[in-house]
C-alpha atoms as a PDB file:
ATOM      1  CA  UNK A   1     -66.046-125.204  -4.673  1.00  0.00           C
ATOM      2  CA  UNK A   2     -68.384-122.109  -4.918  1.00  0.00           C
ATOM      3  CA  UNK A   3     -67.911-118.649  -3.893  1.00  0.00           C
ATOM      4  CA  UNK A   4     -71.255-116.916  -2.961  1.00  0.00           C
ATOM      5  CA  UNK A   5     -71.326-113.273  -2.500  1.00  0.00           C
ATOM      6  CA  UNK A   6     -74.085-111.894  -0.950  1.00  0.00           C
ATOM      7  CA  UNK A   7     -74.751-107.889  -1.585  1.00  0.00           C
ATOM      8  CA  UNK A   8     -75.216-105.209   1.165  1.00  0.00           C
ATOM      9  CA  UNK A   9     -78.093-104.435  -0.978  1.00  0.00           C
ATOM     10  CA  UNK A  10     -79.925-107.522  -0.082  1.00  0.00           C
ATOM     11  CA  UNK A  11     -79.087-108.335   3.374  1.00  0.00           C
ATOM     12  CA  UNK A  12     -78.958-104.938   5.117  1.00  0.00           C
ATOM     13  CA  UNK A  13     -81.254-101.585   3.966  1.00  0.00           C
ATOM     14  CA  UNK A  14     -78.580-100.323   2.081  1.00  0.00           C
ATOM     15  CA  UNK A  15     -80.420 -96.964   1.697  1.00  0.00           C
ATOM     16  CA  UNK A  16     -80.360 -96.412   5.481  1.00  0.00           C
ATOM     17  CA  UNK A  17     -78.253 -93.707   6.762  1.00  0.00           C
ATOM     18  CA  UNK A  18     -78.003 -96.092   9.739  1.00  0.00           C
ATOM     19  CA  UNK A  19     -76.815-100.088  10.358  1.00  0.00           C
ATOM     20  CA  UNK A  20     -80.278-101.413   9.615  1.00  0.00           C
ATOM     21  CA  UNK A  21     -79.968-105.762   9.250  1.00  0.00           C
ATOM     22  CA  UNK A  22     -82.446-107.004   6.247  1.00  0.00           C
ATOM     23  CA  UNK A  23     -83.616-109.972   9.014  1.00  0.00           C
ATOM     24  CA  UNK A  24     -86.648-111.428   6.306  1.00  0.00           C
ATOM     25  CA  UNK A  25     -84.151-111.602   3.727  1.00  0.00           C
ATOM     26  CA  UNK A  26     -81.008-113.345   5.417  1.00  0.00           C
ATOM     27  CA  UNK A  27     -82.940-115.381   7.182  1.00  0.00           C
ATOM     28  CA  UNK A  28     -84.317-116.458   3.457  1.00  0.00           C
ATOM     29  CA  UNK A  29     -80.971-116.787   2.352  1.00  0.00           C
ATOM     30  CA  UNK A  30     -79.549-118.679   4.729  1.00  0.00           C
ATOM     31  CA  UNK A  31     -82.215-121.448   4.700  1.00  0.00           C
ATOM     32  CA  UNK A  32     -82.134-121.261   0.957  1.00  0.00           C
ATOM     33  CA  UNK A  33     -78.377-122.005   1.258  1.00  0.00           C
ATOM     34  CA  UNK A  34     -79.150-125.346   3.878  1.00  0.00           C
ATOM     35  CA  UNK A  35     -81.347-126.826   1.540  1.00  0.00           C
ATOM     36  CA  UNK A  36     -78.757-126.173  -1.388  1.00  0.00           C
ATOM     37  CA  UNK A  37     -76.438-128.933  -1.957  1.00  0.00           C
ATOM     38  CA  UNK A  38     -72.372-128.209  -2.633  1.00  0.00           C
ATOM     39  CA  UNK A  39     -69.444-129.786  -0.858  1.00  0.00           C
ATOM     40  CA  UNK A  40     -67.275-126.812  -0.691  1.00  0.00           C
ATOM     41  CA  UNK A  41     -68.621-123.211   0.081  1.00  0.00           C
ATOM     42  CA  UNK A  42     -67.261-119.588   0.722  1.00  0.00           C
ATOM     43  CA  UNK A  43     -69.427-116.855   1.441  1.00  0.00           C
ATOM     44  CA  UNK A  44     -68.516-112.684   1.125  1.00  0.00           C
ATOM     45  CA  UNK A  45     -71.003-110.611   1.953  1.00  0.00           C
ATOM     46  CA  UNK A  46     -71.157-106.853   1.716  1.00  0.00           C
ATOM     47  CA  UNK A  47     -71.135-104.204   3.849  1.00  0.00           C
ATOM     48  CA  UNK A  48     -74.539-102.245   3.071  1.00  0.00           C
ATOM     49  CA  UNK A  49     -75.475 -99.421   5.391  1.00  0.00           C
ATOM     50  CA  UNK A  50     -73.361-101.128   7.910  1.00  0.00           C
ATOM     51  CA  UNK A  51     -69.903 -99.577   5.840  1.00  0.00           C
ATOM     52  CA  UNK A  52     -70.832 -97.427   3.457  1.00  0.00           C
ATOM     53  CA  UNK A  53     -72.275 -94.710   5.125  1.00  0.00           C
ATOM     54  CA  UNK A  54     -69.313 -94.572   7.660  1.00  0.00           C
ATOM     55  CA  UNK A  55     -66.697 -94.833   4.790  1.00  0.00           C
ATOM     56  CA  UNK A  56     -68.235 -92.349   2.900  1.00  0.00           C
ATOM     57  CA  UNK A  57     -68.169 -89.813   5.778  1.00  0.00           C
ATOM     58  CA  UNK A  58     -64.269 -90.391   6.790  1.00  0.00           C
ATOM     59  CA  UNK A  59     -63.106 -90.274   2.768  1.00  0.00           C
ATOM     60  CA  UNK A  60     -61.514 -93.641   4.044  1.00  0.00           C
ATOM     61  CA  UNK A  61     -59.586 -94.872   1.170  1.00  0.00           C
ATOM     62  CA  UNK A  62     -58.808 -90.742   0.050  1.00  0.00           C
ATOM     63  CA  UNK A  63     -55.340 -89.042   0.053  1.00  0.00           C
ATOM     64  CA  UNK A  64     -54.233 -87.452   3.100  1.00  0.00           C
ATOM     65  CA  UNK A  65     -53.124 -84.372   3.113  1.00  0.00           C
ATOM     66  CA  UNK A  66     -52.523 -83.257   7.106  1.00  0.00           C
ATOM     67  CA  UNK A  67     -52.333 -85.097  10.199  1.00  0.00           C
ATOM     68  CA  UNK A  68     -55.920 -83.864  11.232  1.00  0.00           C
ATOM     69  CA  UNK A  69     -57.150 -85.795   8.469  1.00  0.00           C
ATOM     70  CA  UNK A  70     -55.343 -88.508   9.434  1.00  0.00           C
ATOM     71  CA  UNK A  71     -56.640 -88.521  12.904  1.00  0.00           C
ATOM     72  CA  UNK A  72     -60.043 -88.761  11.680  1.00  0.00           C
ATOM     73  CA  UNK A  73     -59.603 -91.328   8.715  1.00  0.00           C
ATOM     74  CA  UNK A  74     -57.974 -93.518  12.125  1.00  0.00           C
ATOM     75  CA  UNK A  75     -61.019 -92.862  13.871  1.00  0.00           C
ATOM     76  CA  UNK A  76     -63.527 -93.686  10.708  1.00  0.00           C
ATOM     77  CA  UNK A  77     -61.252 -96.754   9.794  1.00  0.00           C
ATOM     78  CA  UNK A  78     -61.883 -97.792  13.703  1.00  0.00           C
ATOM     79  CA  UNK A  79     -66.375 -96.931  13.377  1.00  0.00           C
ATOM     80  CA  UNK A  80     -66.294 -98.748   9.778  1.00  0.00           C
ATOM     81  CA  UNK A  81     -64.413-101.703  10.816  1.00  0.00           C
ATOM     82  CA  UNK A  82     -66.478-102.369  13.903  1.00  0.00           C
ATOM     83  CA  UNK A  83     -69.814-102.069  12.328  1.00  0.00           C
ATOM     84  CA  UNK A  84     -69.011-104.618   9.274  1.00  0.00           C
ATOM     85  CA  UNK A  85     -67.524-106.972  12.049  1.00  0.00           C
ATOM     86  CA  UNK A  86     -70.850-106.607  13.608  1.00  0.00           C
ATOM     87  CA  UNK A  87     -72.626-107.607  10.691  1.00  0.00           C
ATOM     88  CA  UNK A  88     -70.546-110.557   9.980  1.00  0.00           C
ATOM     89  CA  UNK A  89     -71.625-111.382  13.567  1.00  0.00           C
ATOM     90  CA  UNK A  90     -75.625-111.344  12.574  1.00  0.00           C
ATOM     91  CA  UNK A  91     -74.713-113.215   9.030  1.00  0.00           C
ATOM     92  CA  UNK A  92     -73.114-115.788  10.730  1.00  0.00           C
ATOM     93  CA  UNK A  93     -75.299-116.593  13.508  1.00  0.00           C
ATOM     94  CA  UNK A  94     -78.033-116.793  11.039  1.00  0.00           C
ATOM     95  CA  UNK A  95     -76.395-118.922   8.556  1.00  0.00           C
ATOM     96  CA  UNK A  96     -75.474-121.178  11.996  1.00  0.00           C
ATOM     97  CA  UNK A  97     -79.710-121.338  12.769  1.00  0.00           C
ATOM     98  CA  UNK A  98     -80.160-123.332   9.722  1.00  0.00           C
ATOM     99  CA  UNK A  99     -76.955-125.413  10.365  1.00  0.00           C
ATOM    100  CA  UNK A 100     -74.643-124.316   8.453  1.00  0.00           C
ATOM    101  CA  UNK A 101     -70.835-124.312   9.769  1.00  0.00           C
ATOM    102  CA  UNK A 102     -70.103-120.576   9.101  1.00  0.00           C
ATOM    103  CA  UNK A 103     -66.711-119.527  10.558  1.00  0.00           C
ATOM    104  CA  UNK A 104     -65.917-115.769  10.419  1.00  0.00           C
ATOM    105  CA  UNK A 105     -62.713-115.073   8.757  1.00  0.00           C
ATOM    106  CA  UNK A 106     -61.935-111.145   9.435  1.00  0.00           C
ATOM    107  CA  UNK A 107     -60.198-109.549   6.374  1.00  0.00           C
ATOM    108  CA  UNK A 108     -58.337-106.815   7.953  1.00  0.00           C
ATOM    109  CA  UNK A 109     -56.342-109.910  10.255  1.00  0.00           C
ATOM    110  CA  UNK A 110     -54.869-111.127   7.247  1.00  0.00           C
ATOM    111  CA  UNK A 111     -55.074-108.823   4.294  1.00  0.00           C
ATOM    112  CA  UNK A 112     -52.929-105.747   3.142  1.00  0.00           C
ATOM    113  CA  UNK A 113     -53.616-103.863   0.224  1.00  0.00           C
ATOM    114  CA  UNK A 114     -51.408-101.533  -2.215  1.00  0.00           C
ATOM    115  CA  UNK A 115     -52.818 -98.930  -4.103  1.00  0.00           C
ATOM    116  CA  UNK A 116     -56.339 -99.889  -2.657  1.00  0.00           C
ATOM    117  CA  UNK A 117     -55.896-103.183  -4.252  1.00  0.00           C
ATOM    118  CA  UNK A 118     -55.018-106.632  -2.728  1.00  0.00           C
ATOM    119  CA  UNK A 119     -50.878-106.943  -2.457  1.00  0.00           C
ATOM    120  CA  UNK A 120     -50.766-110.087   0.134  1.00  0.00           C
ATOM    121  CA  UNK A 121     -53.422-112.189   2.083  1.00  0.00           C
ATOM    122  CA  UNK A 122     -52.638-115.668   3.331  1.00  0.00           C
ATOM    123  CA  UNK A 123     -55.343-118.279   2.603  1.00  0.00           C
ATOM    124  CA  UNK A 124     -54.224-121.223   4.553  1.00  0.00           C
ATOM    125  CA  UNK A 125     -56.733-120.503   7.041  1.00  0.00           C
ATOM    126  CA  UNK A 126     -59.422-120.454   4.786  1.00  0.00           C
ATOM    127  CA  UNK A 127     -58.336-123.953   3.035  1.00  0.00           C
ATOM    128  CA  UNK A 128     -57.646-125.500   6.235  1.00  0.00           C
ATOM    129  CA  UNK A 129     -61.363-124.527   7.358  1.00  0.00           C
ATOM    130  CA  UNK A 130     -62.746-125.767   4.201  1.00  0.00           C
ATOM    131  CA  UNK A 131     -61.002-129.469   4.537  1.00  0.00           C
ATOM    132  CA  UNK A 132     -62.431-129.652   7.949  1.00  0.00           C
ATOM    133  CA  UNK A 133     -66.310-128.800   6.376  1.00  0.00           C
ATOM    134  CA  UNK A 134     -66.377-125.237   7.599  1.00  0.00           C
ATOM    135  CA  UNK A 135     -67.797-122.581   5.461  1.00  0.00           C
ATOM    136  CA  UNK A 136     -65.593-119.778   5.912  1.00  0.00           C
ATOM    137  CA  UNK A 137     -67.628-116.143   5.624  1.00  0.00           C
ATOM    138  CA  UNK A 138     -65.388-113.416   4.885  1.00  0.00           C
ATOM    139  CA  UNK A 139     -66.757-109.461   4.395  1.00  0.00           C
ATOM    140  CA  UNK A 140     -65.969-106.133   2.862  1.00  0.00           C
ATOM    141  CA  UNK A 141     -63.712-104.671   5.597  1.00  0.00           C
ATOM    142  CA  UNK A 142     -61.450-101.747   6.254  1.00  0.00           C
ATOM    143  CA  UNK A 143     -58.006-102.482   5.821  1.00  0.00           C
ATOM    144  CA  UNK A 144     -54.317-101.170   6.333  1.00  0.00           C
ATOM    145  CA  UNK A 145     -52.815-100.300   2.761  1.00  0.00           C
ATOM    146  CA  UNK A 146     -48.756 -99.920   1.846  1.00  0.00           C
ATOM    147  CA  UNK A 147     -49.809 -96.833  -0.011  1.00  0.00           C
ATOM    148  CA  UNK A 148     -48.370 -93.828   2.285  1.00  0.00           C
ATOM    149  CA  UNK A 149     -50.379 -91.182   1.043  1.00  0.00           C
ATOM    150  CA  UNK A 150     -53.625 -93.229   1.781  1.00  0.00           C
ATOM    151  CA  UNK A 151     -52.198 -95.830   3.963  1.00  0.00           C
ATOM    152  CA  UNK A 152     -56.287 -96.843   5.124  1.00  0.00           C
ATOM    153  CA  UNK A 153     -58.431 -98.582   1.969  1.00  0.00           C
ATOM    154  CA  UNK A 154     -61.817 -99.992   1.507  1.00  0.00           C
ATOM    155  CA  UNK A 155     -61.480-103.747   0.652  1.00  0.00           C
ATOM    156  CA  UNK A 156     -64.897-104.499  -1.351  1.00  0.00           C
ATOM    157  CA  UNK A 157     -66.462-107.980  -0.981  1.00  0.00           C
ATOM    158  CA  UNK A 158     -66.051-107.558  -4.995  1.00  0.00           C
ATOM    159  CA  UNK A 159     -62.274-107.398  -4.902  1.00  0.00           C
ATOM    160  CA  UNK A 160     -62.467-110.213  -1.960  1.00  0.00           C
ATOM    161  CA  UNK A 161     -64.194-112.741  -4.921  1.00  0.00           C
ATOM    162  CA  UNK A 162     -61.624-112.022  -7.528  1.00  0.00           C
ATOM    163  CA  UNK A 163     -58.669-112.795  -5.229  1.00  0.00           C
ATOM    164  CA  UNK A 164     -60.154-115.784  -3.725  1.00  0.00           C
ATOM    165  CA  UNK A 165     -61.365-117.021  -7.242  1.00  0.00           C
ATOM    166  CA  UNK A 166     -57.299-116.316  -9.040  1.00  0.00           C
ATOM    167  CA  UNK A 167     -56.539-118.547  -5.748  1.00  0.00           C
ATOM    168  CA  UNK A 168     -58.677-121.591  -5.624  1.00  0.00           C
ATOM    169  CA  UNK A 169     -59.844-121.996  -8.330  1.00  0.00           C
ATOM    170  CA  UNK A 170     -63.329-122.208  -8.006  1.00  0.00           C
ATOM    171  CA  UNK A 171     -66.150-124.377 -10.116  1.00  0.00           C
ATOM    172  CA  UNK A 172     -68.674-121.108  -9.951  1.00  0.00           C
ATOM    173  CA  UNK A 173     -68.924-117.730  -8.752  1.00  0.00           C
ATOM    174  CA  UNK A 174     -72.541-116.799  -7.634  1.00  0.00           C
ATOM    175  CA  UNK A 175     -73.161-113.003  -6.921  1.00  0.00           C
ATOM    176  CA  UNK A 176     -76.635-111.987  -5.468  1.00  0.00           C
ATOM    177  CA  UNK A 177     -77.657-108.720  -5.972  1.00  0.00           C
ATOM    178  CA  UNK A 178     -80.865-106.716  -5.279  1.00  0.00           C
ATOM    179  CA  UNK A 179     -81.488-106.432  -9.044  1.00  0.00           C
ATOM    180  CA  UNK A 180     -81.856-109.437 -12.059  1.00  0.00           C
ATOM    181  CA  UNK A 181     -78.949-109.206 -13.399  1.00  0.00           C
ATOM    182  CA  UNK A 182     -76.850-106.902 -15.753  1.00  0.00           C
ATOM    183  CA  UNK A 183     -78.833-104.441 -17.447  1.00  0.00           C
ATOM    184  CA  UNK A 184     -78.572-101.946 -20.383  1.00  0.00           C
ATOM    185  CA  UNK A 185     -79.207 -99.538 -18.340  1.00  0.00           C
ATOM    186  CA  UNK A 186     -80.819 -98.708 -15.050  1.00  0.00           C
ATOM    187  CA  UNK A 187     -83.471-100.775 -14.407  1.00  0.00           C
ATOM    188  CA  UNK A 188     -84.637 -98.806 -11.055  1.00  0.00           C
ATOM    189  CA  UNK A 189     -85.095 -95.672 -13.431  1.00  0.00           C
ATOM    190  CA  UNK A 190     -85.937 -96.748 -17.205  1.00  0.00           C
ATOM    191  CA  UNK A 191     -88.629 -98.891 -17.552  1.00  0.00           C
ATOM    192  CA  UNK A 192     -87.509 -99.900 -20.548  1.00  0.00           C
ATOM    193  CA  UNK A 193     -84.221-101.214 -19.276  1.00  0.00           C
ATOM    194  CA  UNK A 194     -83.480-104.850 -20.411  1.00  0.00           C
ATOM    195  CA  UNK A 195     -81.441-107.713 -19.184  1.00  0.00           C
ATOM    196  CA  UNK A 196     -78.236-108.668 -20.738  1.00  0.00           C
ATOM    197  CA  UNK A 197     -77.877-112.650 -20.895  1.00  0.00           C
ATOM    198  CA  UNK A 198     -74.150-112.799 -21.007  1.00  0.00           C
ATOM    199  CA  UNK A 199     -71.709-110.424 -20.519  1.00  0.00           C
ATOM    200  CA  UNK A 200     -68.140-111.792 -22.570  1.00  0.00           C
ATOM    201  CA  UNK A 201     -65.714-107.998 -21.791  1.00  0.00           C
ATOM    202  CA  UNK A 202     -65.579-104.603 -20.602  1.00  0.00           C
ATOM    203  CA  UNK A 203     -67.103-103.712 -24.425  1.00  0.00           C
ATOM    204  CA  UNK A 204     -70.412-104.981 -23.273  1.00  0.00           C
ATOM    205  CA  UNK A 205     -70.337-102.781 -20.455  1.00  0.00           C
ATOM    206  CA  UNK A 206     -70.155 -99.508 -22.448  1.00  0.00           C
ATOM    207  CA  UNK A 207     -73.680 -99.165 -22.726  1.00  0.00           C
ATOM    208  CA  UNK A 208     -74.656-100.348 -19.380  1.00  0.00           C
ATOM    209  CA  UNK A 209     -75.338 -97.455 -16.163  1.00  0.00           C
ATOM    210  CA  UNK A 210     -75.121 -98.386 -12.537  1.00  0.00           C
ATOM    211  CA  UNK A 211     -77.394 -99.240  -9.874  1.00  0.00           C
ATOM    212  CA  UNK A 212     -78.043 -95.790  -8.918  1.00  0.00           C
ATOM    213  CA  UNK A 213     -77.362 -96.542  -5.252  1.00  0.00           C
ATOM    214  CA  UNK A 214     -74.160 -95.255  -3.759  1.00  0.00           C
ATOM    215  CA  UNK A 215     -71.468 -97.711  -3.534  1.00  0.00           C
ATOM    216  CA  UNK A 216     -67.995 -96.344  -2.647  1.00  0.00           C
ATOM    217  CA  UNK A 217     -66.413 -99.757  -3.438  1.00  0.00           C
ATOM    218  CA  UNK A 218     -67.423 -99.361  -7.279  1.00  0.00           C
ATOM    219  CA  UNK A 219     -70.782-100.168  -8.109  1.00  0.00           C
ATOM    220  CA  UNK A 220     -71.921-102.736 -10.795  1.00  0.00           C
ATOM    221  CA  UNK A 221     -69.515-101.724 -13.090  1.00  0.00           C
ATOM    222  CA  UNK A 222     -66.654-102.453 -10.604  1.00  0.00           C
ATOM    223  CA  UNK A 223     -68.294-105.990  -9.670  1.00  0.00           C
ATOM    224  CA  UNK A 224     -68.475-106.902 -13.525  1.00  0.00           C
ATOM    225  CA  UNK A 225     -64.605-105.786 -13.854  1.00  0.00           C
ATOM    226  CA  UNK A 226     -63.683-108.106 -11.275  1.00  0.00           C
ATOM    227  CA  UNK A 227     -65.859-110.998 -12.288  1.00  0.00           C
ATOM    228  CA  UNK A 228     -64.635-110.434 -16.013  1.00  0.00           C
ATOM    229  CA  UNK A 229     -61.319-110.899 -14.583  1.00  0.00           C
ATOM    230  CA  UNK A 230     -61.994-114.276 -13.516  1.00  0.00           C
ATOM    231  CA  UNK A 231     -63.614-115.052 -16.765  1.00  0.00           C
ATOM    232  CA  UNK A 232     -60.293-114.277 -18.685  1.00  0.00           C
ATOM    233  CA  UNK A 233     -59.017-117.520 -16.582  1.00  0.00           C
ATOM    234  CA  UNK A 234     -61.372-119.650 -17.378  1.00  0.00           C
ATOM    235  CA  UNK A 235     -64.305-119.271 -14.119  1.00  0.00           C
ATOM    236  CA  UNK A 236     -67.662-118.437 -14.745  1.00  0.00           C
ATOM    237  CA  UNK A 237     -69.770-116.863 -12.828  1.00  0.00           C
ATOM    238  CA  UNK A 238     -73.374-115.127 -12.355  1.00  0.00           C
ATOM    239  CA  UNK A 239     -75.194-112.315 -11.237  1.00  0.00           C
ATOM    240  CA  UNK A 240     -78.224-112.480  -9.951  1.00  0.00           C
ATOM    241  CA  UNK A 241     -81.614-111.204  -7.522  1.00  0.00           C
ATOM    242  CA  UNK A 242     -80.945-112.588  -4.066  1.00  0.00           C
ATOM    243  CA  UNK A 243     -84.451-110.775  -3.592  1.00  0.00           C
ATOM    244  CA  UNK A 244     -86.640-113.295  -4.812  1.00  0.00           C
ATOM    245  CA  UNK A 245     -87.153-116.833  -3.490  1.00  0.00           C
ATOM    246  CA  UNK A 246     -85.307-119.835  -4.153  1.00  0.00           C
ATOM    247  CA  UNK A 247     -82.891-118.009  -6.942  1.00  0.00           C
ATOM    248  CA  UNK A 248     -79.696-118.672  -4.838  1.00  0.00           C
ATOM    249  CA  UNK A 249     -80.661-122.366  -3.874  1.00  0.00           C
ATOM    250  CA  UNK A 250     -81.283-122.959  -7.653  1.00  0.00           C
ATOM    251  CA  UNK A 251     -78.221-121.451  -8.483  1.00  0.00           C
ATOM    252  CA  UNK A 252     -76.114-123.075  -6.058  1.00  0.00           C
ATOM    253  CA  UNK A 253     -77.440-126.062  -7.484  1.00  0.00           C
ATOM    254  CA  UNK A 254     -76.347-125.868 -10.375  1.00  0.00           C
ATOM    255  CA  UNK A 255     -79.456-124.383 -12.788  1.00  0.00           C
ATOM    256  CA  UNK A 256     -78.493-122.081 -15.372  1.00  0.00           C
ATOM    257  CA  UNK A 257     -80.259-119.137 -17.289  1.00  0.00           C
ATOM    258  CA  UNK A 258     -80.836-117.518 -14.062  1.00  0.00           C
ATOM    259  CA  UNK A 259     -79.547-114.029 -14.377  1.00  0.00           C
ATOM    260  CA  UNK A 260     -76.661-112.831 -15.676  1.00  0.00           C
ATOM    261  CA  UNK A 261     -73.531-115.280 -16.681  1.00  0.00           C
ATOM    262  CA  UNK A 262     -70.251-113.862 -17.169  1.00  0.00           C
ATOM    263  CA  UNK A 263     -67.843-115.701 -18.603  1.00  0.00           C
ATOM    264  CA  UNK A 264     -65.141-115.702 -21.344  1.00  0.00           C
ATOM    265  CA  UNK A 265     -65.191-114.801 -24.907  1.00  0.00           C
ATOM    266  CA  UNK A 266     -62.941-118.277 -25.482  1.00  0.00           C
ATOM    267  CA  UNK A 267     -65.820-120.438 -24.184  1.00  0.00           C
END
């Protein structure tokens, strides 16, 4: 089995203050991913400028402190959760041009968070479609959360990975990003800025900076805490740049010293 997360970054224009699809790049993707060769397959993609924005701009996720607030958290929890299905709609129909079985598996149907983090989600839907040869696409989505002074959280494609990998146990986790891989610092502003090979805990991410673009579900530091976490039980993954051609079909299939691996100290 591999889990492929797929950034907002890469398949929307993240830095668009409105839903705006990436079309050249997912329809890359998704032929890349036809021509790749795997027998089981999950896919998580990201919101982009289709959550983000609206997220950002209803503090979904953000105490409440009055029932006006409330009122328009339920509205922005309503915007944001449309627009990411919508996405999910385009990712799927463009996975299902170049023949790939992609189901779309809705996270707020079946997920519940606590403290903005995932307290119970029921993957026998997911396992059922993957025995019948489905590949199951799931998304960052707005969902209902047991905290009552939030009660309305963000659920990050990110966080989506690390469940799903604790799980089932996956061979590999793949990330595409819209950068190389883990750097020691910003690559998009230093120059200078060089790749780190392997990333083995949170020490080696003392030194590294963020993407610089806005992410309210964490940024690279919060993907590299989750995929850490999966190192620490044995499943490696990657990071890499979904930008350029062919890296996910090489990666998919198998070919290493593409980007950055994470895995654990142990190995």
């Amino acid at each position: 089995m591999i889990i492929l997360k797929l950034g907002g970054s890469v398949i929307t224009r993240k830095d668009s203050a409105t839903p705006l699809l990436d079309h050249e790049n997912l329809s890359r993707i998704a032929k890349e991913i036809s021509d790749s060769s795997y027998d089981e397959l999950i896919i998580v993609h990201g919101a982009g400028s289709f959550g983000h924005p609206y997220a950002k701009e209803y503090s979904i996720g953000e105490k409440i402190e009055t029932e006006e607030e409330l009122q328009k958290k339920k509205l922005g929890f309503c915007i944001t959760q449309n627009s990411v299905k919508n996405l999910n709609s385009l990712v799927c129909e463009n996975l299902r041009e170049h023949g790939i079985l992609a189901v779309s598996i809705q996270p707020s149907s079946f997920v519940v968070t606590k403290n903005k983090r995932i307290y119970h989600a029921n993957l026998d839907l997911i396992k059922k479609y993957l025995d019948l040869g489905f590949v199951p696409v799931l998304y960052g989505d707005t969902v209902l959360d047991l905290d009552e002074s939030i009660k309305m959280a963000i659920l990050s494609g990110d966080q989506i990975i690390n469940y799903l990998g604790e799980k089932l146990k996956p061979n590999r986790v793949i990330l595409g990003s819209d950068v190389d891989g883990i750097y020691d610092k910003n690559p998009k502003k230093y120059p200078d800025a060089e790749l780190v090979q392997v990333v083995t805990s949170s020490e080696d991410l003392e030194s590294t900076e963020g993407t610089g673009t806005v992410d309210v579900t964490g940024g690279m530091g919060g993907k590299l805490k989750e995929l850490l976490s999966l190192a620490e039980i044995g499943i490696e993954s990657q990071i890499l740049n979904a930008g350029h051609d062919n890296l996910v079909k090489k990666a998919i299939n198998g070919e290493k010293g593409i980007g950055t691996l994470i895995k654990s100290k142990k190995k």
